[in-house]
C-alpha atoms as a PDB file:
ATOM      1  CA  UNK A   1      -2.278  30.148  -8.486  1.00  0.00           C
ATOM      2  CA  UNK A   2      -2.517  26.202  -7.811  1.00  0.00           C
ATOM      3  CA  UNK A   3      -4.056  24.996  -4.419  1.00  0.00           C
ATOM      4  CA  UNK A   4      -0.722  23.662  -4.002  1.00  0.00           C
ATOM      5  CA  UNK A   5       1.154  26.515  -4.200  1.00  0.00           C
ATOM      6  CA  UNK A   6       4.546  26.655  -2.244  1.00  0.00           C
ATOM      7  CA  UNK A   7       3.529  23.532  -0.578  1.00  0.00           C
ATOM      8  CA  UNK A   8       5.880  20.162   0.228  1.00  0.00           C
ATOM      9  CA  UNK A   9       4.222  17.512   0.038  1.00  0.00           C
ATOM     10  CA  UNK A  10       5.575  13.265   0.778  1.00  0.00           C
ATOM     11  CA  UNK A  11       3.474  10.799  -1.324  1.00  0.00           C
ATOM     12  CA  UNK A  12       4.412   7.342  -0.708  1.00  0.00           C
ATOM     13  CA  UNK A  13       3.879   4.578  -2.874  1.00  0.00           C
ATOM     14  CA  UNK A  14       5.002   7.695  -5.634  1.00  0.00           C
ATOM     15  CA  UNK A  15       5.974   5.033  -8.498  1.00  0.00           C
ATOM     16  CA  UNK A  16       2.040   3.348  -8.896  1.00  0.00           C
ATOM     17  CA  UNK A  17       0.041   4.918 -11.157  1.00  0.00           C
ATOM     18  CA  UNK A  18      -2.478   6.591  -8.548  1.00  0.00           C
ATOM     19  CA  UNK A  19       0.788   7.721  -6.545  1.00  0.00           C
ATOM     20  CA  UNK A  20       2.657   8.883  -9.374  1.00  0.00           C
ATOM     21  CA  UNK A  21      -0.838  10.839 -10.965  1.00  0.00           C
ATOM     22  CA  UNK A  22      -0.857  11.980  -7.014  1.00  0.00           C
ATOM     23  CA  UNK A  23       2.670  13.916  -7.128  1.00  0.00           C
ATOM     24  CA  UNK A  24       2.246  14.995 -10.542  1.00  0.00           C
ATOM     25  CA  UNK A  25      -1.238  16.838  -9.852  1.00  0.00           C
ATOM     26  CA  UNK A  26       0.193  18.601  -6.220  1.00  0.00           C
ATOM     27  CA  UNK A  27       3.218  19.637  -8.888  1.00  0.00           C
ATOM     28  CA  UNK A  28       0.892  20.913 -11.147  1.00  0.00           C
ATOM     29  CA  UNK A  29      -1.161  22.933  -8.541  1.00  0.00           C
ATOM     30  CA  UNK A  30       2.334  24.225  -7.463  1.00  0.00           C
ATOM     31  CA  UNK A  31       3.927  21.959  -5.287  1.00  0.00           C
ATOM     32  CA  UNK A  32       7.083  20.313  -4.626  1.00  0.00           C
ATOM     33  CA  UNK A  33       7.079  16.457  -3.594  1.00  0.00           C
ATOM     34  CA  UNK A  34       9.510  13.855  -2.603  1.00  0.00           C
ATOM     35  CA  UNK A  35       8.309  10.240  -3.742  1.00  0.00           C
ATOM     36  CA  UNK A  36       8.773   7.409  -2.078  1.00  0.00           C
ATOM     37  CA  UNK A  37       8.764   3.610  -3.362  1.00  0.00           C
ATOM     38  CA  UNK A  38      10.612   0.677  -2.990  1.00  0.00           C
ATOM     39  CA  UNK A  39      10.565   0.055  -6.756  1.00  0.00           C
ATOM     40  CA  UNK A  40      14.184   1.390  -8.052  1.00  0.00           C
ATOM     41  CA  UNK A  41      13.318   0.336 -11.504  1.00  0.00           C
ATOM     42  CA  UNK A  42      11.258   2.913 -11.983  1.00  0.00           C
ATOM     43  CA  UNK A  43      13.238   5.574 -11.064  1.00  0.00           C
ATOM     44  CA  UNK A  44      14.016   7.196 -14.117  1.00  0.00           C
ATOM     45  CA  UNK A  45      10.193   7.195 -15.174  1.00  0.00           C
ATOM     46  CA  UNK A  46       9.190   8.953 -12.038  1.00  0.00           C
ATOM     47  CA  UNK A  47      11.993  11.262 -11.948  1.00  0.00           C
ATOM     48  CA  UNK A  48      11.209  12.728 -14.976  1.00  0.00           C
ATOM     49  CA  UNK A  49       7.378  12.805 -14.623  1.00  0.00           C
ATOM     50  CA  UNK A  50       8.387  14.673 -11.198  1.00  0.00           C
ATOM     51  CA  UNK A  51      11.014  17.282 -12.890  1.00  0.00           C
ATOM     52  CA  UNK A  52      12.878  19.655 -10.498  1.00  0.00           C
ATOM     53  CA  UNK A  53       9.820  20.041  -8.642  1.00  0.00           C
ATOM     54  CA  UNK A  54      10.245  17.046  -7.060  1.00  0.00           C
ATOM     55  CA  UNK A  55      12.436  14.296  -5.365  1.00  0.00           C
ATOM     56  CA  UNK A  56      12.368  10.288  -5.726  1.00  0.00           C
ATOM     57  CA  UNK A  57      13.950   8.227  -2.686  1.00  0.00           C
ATOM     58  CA  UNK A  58      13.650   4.440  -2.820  1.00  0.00           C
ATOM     59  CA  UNK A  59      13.308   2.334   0.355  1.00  0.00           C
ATOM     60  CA  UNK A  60      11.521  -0.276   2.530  1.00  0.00           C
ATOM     61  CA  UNK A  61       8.210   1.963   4.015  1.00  0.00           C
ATOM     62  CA  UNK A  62       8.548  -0.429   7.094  1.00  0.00           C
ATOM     63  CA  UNK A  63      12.012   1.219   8.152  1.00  0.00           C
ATOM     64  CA  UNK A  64      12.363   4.198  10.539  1.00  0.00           C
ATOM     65  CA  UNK A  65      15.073   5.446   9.062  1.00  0.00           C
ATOM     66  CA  UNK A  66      13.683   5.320   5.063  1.00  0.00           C
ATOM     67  CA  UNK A  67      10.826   7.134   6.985  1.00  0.00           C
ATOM     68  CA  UNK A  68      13.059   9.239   8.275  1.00  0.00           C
ATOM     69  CA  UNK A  69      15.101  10.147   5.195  1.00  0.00           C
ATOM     70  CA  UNK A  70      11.456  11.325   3.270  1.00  0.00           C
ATOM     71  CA  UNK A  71      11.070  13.749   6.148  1.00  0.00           C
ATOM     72  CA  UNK A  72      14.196  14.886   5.753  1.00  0.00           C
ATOM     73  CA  UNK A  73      14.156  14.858   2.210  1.00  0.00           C
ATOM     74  CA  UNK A  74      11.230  17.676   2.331  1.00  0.00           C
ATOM     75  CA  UNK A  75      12.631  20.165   5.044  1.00  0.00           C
ATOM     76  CA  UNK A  76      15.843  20.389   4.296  1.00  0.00           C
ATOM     77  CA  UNK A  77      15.708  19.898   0.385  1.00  0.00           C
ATOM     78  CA  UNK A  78      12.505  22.160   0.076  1.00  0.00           C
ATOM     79  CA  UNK A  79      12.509  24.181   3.385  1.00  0.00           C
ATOM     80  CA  UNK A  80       9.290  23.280   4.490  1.00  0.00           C
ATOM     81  CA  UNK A  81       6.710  19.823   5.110  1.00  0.00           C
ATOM     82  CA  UNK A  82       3.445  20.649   4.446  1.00  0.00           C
ATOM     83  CA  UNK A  83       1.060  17.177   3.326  1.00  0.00           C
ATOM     84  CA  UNK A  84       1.156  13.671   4.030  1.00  0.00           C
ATOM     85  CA  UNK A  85      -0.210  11.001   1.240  1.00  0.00           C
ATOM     86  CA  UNK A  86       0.837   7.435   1.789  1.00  0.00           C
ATOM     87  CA  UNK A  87      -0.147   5.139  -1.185  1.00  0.00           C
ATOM     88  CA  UNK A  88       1.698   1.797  -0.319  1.00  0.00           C
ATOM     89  CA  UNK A  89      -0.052  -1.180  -0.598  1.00  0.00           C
ATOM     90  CA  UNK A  90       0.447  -5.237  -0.996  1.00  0.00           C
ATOM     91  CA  UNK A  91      -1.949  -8.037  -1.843  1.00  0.00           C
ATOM     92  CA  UNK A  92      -0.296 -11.189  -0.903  1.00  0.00           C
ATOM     93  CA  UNK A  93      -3.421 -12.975   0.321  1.00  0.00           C
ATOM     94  CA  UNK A  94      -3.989 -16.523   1.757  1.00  0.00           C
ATOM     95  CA  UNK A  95      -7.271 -16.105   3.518  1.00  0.00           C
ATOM     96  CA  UNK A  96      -7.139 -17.765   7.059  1.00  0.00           C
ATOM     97  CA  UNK A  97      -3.684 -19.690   6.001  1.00  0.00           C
ATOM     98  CA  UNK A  98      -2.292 -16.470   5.988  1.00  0.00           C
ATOM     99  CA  UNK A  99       0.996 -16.668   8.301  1.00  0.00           C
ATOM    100  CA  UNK A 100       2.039 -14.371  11.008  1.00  0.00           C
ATOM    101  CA  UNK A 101       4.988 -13.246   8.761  1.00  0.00           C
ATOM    102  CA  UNK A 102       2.085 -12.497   5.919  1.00  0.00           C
ATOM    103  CA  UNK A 103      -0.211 -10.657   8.043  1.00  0.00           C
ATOM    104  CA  UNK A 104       2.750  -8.440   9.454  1.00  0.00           C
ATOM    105  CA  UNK A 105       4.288  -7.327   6.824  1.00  0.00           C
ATOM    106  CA  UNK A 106       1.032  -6.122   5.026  1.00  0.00           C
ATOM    107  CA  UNK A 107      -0.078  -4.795   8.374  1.00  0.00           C
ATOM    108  CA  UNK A 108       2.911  -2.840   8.206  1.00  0.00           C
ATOM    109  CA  UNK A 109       3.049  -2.048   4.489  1.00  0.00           C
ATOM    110  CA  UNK A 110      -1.318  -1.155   3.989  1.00  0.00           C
ATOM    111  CA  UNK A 111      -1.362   0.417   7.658  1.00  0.00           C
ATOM    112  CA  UNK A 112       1.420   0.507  10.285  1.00  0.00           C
ATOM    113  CA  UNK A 113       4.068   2.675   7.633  1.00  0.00           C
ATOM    114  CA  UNK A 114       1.639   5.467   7.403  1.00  0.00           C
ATOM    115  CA  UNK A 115       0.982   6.011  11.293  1.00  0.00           C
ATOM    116  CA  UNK A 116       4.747   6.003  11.737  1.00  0.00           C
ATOM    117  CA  UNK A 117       5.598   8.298   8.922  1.00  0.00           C
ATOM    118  CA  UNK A 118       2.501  10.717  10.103  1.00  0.00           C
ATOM    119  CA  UNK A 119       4.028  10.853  13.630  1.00  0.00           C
ATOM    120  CA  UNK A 120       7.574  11.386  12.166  1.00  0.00           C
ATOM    121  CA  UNK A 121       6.014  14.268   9.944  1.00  0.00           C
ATOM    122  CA  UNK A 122       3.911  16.036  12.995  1.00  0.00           C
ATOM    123  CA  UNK A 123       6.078  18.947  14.172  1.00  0.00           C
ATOM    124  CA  UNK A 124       6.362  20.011  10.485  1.00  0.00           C
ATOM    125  CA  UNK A 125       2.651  19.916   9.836  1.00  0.00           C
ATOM    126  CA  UNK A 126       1.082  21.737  12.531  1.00  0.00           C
ATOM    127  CA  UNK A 127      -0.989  24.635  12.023  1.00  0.00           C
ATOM    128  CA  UNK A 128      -2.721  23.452   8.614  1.00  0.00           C
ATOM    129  CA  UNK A 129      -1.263  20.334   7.868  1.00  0.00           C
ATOM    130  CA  UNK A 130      -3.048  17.501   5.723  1.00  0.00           C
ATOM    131  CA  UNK A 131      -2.662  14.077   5.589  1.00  0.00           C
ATOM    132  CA  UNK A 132      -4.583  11.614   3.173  1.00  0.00           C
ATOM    133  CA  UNK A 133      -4.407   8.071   3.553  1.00  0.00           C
ATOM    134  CA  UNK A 134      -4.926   6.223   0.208  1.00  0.00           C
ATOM    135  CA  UNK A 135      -7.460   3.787   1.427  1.00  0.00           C
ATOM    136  CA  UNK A 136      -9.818   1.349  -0.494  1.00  0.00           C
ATOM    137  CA  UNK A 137     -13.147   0.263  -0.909  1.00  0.00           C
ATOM    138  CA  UNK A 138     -11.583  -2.902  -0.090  1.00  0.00           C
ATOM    139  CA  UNK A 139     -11.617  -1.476   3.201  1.00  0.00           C
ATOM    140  CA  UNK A 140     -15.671  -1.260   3.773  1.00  0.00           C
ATOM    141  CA  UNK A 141     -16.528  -4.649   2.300  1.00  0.00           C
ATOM    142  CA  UNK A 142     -15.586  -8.095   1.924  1.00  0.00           C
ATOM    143  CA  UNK A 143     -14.500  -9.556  -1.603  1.00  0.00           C
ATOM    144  CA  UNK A 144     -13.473 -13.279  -2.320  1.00  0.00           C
ATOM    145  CA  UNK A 145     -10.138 -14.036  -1.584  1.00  0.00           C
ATOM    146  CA  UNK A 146      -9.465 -10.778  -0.095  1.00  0.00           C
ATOM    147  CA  UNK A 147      -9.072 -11.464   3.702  1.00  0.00           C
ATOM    148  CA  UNK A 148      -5.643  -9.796   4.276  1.00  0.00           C
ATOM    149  CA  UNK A 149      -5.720  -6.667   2.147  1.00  0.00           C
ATOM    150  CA  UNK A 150      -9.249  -5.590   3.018  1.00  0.00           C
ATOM    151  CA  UNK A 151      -8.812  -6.025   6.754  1.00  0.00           C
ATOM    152  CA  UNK A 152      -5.704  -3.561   6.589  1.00  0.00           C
ATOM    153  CA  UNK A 153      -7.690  -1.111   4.763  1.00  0.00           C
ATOM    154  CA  UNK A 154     -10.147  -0.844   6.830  1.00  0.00           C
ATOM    155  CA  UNK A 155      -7.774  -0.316   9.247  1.00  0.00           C
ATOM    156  CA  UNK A 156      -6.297   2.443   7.284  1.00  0.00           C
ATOM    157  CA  UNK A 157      -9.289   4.147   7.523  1.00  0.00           C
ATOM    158  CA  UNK A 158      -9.998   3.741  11.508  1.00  0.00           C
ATOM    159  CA  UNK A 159      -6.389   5.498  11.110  1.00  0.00           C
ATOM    160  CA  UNK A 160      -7.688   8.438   9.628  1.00  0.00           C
ATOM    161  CA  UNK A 161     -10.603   9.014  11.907  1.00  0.00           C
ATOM    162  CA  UNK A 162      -8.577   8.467  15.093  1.00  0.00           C
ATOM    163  CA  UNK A 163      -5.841  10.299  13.370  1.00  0.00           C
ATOM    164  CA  UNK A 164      -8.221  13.547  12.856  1.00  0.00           C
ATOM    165  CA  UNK A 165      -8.982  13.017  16.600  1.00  0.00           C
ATOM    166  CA  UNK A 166      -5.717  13.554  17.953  1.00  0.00           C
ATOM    167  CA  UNK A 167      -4.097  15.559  15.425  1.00  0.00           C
ATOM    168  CA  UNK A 168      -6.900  18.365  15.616  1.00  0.00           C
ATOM    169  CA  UNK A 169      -5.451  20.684  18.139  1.00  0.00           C
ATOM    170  CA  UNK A 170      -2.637  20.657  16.290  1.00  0.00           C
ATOM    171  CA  UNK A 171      -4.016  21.989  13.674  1.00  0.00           C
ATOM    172  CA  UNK A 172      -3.645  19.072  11.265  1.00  0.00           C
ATOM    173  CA  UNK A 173      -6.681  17.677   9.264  1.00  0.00           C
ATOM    174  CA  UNK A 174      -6.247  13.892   8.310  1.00  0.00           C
ATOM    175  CA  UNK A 175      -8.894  12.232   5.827  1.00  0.00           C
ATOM    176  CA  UNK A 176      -8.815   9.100   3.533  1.00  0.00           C
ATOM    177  CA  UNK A 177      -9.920   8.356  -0.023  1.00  0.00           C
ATOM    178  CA  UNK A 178     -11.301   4.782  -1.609  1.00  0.00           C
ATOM    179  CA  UNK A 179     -10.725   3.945  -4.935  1.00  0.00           C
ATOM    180  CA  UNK A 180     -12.544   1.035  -6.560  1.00  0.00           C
ATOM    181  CA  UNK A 181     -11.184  -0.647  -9.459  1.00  0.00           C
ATOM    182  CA  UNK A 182      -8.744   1.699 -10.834  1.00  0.00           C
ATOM    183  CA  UNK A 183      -6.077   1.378 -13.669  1.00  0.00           C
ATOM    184  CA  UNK A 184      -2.714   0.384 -12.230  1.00  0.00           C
ATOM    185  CA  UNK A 185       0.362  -1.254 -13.191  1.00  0.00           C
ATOM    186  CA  UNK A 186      -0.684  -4.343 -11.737  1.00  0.00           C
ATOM    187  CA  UNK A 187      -4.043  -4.453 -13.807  1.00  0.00           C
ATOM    188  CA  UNK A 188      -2.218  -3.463 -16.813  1.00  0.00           C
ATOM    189  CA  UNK A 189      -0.253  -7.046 -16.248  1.00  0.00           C
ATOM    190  CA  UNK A 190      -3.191  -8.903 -15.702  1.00  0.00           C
ATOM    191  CA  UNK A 191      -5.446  -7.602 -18.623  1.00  0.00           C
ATOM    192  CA  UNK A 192      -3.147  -6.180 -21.409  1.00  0.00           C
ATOM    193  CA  UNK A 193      -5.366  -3.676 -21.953  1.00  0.00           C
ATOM    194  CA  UNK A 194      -7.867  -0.991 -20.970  1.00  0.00           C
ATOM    195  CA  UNK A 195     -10.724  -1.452 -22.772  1.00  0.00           C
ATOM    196  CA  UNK A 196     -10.839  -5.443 -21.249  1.00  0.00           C
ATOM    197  CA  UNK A 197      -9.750  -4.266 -17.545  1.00  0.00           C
ATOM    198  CA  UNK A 198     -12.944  -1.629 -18.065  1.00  0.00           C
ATOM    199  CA  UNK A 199     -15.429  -4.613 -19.161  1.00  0.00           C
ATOM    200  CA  UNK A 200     -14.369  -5.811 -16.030  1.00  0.00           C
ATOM    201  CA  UNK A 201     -14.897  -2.979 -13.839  1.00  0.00           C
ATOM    202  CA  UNK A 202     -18.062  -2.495 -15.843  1.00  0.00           C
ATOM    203  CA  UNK A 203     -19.618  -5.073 -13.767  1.00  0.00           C
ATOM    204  CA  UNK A 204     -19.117  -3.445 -10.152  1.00  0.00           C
ATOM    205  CA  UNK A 205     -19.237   0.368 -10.865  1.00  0.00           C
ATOM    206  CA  UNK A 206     -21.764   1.745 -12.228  1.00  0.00           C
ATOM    207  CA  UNK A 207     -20.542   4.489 -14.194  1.00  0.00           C
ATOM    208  CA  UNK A 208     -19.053   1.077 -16.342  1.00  0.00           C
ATOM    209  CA  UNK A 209     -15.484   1.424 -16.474  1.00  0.00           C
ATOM    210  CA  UNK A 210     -12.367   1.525 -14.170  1.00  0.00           C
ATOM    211  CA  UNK A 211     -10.839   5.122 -12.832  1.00  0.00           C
ATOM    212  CA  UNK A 212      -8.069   7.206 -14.079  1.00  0.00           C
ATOM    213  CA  UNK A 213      -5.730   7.278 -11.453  1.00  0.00           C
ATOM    214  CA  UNK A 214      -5.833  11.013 -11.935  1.00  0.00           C
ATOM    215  CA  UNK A 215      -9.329  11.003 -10.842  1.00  0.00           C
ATOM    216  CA  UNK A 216      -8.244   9.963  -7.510  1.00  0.00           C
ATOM    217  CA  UNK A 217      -5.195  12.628  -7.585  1.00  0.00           C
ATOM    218  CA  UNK A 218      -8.211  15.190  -7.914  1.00  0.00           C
ATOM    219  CA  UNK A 219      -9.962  13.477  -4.889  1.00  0.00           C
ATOM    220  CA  UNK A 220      -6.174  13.555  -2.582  1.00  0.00           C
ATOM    221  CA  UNK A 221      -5.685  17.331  -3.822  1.00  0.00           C
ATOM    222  CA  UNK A 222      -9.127  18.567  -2.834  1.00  0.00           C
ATOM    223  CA  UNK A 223      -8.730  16.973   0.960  1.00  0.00           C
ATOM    224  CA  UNK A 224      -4.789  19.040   0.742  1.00  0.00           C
ATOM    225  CA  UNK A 225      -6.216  22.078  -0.397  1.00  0.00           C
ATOM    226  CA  UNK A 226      -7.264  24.925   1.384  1.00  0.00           C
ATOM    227  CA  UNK A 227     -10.715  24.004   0.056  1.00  0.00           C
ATOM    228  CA  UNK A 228     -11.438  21.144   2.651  1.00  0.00           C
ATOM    229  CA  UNK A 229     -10.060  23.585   5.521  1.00  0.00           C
ATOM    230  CA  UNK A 230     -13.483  22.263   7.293  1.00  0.00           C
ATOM    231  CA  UNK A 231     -12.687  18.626   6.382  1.00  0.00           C
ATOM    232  CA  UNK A 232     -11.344  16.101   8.712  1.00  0.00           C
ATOM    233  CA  UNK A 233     -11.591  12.546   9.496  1.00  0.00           C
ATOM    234  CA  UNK A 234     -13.802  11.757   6.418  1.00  0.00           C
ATOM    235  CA  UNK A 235     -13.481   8.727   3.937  1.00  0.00           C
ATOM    236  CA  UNK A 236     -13.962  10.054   0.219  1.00  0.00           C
ATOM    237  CA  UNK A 237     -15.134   7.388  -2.153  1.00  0.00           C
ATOM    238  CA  UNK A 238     -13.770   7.493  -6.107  1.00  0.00           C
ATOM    239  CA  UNK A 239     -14.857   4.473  -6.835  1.00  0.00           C
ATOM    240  CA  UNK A 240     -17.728   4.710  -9.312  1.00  0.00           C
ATOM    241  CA  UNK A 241     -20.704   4.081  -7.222  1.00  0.00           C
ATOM    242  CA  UNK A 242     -19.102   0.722  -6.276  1.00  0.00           C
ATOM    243  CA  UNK A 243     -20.237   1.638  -2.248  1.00  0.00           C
ATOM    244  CA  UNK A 244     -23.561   2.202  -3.972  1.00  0.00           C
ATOM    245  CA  UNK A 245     -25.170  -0.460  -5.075  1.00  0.00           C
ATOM    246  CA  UNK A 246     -26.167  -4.412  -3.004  1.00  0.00           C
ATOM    247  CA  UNK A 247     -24.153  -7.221  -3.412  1.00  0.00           C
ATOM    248  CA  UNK A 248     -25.420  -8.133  -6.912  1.00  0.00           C
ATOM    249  CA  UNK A 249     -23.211  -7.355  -9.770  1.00  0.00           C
ATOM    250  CA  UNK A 250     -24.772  -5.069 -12.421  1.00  0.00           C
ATOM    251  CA  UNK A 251     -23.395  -7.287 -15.281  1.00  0.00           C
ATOM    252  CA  UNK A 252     -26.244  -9.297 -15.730  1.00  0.00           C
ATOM    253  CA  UNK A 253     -28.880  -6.650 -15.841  1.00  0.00           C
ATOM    254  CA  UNK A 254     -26.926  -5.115 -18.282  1.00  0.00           C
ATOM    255  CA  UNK A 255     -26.814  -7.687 -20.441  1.00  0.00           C
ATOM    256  CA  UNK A 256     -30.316  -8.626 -20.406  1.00  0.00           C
ATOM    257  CA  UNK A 257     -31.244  -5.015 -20.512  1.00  0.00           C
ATOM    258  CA  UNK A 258     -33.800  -5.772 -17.108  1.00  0.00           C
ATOM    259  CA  UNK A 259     -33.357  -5.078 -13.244  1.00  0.00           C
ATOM    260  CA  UNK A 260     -31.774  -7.314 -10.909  1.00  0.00           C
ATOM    261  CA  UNK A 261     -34.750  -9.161  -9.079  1.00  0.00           C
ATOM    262  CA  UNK A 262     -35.380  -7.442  -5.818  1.00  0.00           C
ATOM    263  CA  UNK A 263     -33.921 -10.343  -2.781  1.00  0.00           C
ATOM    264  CA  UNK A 264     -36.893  -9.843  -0.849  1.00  0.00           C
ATOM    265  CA  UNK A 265     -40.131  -9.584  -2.839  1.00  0.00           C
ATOM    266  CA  UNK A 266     -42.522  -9.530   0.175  1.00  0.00           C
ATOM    267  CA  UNK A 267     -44.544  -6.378   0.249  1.00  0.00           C
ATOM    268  CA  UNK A 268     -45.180  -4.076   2.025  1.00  0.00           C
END
């Protein structure tokens, strides 16, 4: 019996890689999902990795009533709305030259989507509800030419702690997870391949290659399960030991098979 078993879940952001390996795993433990994403292309790809045990509904996150419909989707379609997992997410980035339109809209997208479609989904989730919040760790440091996306992760996850505030007497846990670099459609485009897109992960995360996006489904079904019943408000890092280490990159050591001089070599 799967930790997911007779569970609904709504994973948005269900055609990526990391939302797709999301659905698939809650399926696997038992589970039935609708998937949302704005990418119709991909519809027949996601429907069939999803089966009967699941739904896909395209649509603009940043809409009540696509919000809406997902809700819907669940109760009526599969009697019941148990978990929450929003995994939508833009990059368009232009540091302080940013406009008001840019800022919004990934605001919206990274953040403002998933407190809306958490409120919509509250009266279905009380009394042991989850909701995870696929976050970054983006969202706990700065990166070069990352103003936009990293500020609206780390407002993602001020979402989930204030979330697990006020959800709690309800009954409903709410948590985040932070990837670091992990294999996507988008990295796929930009590096052909996995064995260059993990020489470049290699650099920032020390176990030396990018994540599976199914290691991260493992992280989202843990906080849904039953298992985390004590678990609420808590950022869960998959990222490699990228939060672990200073600023300097490990690629160098490597190379030269030495530490990284220490910054400050007064002692002590």
């Amino acid at each position: 019996m799967g930790s997911a078993e007779g569970k609904v879940a709504v994973v948005t952001g269900g055609a990526s890689l990391i939302g797709l390996a999301i659905a698939r795993h809650f399926i696997a433990e038992g589970g039935r999902v609708v998937a949302g994403d704005r990418n119709e292309s991909l519809r027949s790809e996601v429907e069939g990795a999803l089966g009967d045990a699941g739904q896909y509904l395209s649509g603009d996150v940043t809409e009540d009533a696509y919000l809406d419909r997902l809700v819907a989707a669940a109760v009526e379609g599969f009697g019941r709305l148990d978990c929450i997992v929003t995994a939508t997410a833009i990059f368009d980035d232009e540091g302080y030259a940013s406009t008001w339109e840019l800022w919004h809209r990934a605001l919206d997208i990274n953040m403002v989507a998933a407190a809306r479609l958490t409120g919509k989904a509250v009266p279905y989730l009380r009394d042991g509800g989850a909701v995870v919040y696929v976050a970054s760790v983006s969202g706990s440091a700065s990166q070069p030419d990352r103003m936009v996306y990293n500020t609206t992760k780390a407002a993602l996850l001020m979402l989930a702690k204030t979330g697990a505030q006020e959800l709690s007497p309800d009954g409903i846990r709410v948590n985040a997870v932070s990837p670091g670099w992990t294999w996507s459609r988008n990295l796929e485009a930009r590096y052909g391949s996995r064995q260059k897109a993990d020489a470049f992960a290699a650099e920032f995360q020390p176990l030396g290659r990018m994540a599976d996006p199914e290691e991260v489904a493992e992280a989202v079904s843990f906080l849904l399960s039953d298992n985390a019943s004590f678990i609420t408000g808590a950022n869960l890092a998959v990222d490699g030991g990228y939060g672990a280490i200073g600023p300097e990159a490990l690629g160098q050591a490597r190379k030269k098979h030495e530490p990284v001089p220490i910054a400050d070599e007064t002692s002590t």
